[in-house]
N, C-alpha and C. Protein backbone atom coordinates (compact mmCIF):
# COMPACT_ATOMS: atom_id res chain seq x y z
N UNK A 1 0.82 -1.19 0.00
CA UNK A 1 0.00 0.00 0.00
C UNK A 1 0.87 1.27 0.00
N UNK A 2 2.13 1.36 0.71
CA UNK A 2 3.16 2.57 0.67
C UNK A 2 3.51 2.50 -0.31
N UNK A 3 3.80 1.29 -1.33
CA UNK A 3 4.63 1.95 -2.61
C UNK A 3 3.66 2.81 -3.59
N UNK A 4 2.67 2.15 -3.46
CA UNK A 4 1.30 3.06 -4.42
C UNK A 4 1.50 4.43 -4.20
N UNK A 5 1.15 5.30 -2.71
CA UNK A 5 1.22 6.33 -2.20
C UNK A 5 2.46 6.36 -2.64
N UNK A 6 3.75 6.10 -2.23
CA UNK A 6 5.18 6.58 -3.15
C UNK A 6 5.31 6.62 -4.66
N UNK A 7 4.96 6.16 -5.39
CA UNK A 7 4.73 5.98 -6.53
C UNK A 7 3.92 7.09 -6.91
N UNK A 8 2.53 7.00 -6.61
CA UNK A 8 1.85 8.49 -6.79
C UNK A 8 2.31 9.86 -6.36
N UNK A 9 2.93 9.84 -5.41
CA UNK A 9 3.82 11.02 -5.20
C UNK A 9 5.18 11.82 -5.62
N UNK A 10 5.65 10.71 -6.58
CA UNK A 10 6.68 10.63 -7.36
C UNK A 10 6.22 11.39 -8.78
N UNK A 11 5.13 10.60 -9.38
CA UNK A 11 4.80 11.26 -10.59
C UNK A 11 3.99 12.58 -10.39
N UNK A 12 3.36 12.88 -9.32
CA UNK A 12 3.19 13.94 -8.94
C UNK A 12 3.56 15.34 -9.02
N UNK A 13 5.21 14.46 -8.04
CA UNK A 13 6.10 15.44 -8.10
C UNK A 13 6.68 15.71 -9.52
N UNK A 14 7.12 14.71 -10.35
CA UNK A 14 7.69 15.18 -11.22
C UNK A 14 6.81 16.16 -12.35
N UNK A 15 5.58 15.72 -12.32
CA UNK A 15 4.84 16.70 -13.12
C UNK A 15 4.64 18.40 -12.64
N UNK A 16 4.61 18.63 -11.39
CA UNK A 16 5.23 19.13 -10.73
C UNK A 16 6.96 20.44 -11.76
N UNK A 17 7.76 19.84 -11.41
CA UNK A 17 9.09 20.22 -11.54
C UNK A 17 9.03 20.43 -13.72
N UNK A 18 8.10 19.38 -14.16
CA UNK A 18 8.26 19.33 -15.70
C UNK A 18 7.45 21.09 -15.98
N UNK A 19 6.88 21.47 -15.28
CA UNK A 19 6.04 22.81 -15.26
C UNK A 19 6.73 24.07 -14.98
N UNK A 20 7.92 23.72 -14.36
CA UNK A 20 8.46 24.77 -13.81
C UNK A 20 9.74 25.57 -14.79
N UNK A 21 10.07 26.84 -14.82
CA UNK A 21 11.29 26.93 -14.96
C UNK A 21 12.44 26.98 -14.62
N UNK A 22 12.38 26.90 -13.46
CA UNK A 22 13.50 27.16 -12.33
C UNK A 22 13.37 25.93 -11.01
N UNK A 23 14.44 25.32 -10.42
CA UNK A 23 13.99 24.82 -9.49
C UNK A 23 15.02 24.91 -8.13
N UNK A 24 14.04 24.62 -7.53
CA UNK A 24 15.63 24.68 -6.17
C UNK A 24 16.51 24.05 -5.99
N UNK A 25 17.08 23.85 -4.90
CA UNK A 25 18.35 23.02 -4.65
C UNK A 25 17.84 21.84 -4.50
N UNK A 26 16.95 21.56 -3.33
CA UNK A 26 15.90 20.12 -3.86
C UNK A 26 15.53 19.60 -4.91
N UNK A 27 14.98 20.45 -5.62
CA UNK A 27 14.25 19.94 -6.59
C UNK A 27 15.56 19.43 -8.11
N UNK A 28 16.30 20.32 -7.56
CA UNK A 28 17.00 20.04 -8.69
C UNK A 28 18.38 18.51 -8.19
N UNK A 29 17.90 18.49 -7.15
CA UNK A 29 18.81 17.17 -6.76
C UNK A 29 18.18 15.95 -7.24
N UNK A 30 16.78 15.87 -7.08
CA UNK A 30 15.61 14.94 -7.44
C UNK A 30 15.87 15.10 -8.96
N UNK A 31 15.74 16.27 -9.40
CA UNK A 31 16.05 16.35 -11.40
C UNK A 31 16.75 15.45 -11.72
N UNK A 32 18.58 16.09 -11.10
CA UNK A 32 19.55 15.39 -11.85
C UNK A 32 20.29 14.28 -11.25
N UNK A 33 19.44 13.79 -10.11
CA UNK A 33 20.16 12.72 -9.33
C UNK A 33 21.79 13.23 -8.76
N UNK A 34 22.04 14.60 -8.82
CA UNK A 34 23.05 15.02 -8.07
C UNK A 34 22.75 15.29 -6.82
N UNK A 35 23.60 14.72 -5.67
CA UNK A 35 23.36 15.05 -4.07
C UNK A 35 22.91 16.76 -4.05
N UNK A 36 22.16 17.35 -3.07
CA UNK A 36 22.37 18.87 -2.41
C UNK A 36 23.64 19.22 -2.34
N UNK A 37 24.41 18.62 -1.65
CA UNK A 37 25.24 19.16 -1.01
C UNK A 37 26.09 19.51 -2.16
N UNK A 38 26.48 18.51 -3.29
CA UNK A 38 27.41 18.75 -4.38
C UNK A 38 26.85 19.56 -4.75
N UNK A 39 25.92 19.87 -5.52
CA UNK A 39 24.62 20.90 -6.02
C UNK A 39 25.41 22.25 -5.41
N UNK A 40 25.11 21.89 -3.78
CA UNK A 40 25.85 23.47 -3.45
C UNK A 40 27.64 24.21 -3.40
N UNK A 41 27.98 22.59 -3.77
CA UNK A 41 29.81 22.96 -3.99
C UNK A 41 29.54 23.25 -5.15
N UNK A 42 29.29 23.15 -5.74
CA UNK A 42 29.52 23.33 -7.74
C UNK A 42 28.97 25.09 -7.86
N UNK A 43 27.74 25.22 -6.28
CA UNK A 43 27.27 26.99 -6.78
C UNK A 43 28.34 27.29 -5.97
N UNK A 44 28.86 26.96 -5.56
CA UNK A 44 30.14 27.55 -4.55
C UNK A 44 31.14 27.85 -5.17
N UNK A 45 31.72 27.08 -5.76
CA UNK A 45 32.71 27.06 -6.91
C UNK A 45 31.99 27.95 -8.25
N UNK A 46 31.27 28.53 -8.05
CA UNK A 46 30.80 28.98 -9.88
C UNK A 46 31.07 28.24 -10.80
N UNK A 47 30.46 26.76 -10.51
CA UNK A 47 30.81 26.12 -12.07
C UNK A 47 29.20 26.19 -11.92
N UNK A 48 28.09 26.54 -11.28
CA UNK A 48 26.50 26.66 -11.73
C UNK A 48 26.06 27.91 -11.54
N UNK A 49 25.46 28.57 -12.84
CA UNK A 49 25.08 29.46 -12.69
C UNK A 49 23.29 29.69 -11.99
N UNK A 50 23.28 30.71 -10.82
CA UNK A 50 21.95 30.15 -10.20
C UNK A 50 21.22 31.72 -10.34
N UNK A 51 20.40 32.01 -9.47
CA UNK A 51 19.34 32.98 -9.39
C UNK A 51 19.15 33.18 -8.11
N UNK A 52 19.54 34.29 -7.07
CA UNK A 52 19.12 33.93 -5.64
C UNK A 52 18.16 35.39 -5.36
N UNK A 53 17.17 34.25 -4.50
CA UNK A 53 16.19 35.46 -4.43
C UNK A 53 15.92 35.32 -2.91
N UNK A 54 16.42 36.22 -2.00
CA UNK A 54 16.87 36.48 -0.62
C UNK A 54 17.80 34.97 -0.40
N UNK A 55 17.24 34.10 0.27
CA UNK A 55 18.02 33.22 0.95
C UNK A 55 17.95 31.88 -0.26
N UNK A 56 16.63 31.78 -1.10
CA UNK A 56 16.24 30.84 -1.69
C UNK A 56 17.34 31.10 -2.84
N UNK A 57 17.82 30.21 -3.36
CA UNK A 57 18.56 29.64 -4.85
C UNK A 57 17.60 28.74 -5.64
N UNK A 58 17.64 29.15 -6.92
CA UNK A 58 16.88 28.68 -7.94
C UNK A 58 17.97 28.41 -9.30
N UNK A 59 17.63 27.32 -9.88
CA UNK A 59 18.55 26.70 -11.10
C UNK A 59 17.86 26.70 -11.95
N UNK A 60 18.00 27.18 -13.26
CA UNK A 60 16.71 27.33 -14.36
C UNK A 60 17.25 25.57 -15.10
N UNK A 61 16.17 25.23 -15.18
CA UNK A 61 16.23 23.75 -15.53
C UNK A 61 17.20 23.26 -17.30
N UNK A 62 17.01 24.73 -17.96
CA UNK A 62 17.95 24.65 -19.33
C UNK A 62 19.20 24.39 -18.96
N UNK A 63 19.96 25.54 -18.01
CA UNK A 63 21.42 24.98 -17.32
C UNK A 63 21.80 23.99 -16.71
N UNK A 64 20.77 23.15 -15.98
CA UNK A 64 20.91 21.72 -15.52
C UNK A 64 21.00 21.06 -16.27
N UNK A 65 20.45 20.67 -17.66
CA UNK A 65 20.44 19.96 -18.50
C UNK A 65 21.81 19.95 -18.91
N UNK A 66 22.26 21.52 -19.38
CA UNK A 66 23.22 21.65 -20.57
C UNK A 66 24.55 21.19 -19.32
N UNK A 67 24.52 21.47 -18.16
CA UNK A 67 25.39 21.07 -17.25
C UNK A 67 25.61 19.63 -17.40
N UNK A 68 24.48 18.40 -16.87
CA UNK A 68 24.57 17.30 -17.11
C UNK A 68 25.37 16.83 -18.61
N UNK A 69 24.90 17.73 -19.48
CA UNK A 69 25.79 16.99 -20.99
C UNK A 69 27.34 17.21 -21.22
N UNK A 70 27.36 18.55 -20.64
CA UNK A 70 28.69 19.06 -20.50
C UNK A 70 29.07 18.00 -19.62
N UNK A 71 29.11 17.89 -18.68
CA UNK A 71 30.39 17.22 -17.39
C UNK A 71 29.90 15.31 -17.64
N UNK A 72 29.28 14.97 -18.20
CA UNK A 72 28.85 13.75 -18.55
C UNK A 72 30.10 12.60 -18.23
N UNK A 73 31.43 12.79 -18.20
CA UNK A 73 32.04 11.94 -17.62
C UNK A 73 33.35 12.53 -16.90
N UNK A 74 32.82 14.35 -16.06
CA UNK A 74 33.36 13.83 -15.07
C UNK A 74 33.23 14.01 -13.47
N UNK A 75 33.87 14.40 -12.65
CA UNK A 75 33.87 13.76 -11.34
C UNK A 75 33.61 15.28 -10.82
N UNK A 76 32.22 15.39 -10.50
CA UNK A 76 31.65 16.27 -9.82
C UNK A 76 31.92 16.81 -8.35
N UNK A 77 32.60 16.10 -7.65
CA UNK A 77 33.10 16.49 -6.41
C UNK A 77 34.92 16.93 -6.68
N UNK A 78 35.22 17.23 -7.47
CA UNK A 78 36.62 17.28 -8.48
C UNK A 78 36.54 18.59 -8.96
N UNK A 79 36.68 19.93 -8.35
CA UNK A 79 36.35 21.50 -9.38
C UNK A 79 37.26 21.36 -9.95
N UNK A 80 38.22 20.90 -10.21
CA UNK A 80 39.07 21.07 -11.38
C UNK A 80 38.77 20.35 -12.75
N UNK A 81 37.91 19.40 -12.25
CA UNK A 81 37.16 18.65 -13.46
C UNK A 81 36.05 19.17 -14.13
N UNK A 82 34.93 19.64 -13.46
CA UNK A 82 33.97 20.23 -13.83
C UNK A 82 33.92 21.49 -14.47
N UNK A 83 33.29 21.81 -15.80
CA UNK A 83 32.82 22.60 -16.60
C UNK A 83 32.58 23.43 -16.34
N UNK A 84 32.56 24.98 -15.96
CA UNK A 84 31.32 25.88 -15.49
C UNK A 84 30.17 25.84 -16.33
N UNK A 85 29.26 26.05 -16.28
CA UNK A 85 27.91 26.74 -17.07
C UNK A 85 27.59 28.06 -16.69
C-alpha cells in the first residue's frame, strides 16, 4: 500500500518540476540525481550558474540539462574537473 502512495507522489512530483522553470536546490537534486550538497559545492565554486532570491537559490532547468551533458564523464566532487555553465 506505501509503494502506491510513493509511486503516486513521485509522478506527482515530477509533473510538478516538468512545469516549472527554475527549481531549487531540492528539486534540482531529485532532477539530476546530483546530491544537495554537491549541487551546493559546484554553486560555490561557480561552475552553476543560479538565481538567488533572498536566501532561496533557484537553477533554471535549461542549465541543468546543458550542465549534465557538458560534465557527462566527469567527477563532480573534483572542481578542477567540472565545466562551469
Amino acid at each position: 500500500m506505501f509503494s502506491i502512495y510513493a509511486n503516486l507522489f513521485k509522478e506527482v512530483f515530477f509533473i510538478t518540476i516538468q512545469n516549472k522553470i527554475a527549481l531549487t536546490i531540492n528539486e534540482s537534486a531529485e532532477y539530476t540525481n546530483i546530491g544537495r550538497n554537491t549541487l551546493r559545492n559546484l554553486i560555490q565554486w561557480n561552475k552553476l550558474s543560479v538565481l538567488k532570491v533572498g536566501n532561496k537559490i533557484l537553477i533554471r532547468k535549461e542549465i541543468l540539462d546543458k550542465f549534465v551533458l557538458e560534465n557527462q564523464n566527469n567527477n563532480l566532487r573534483n572542481k578542477h574537473e567540472v565545466i562551469a555553465i
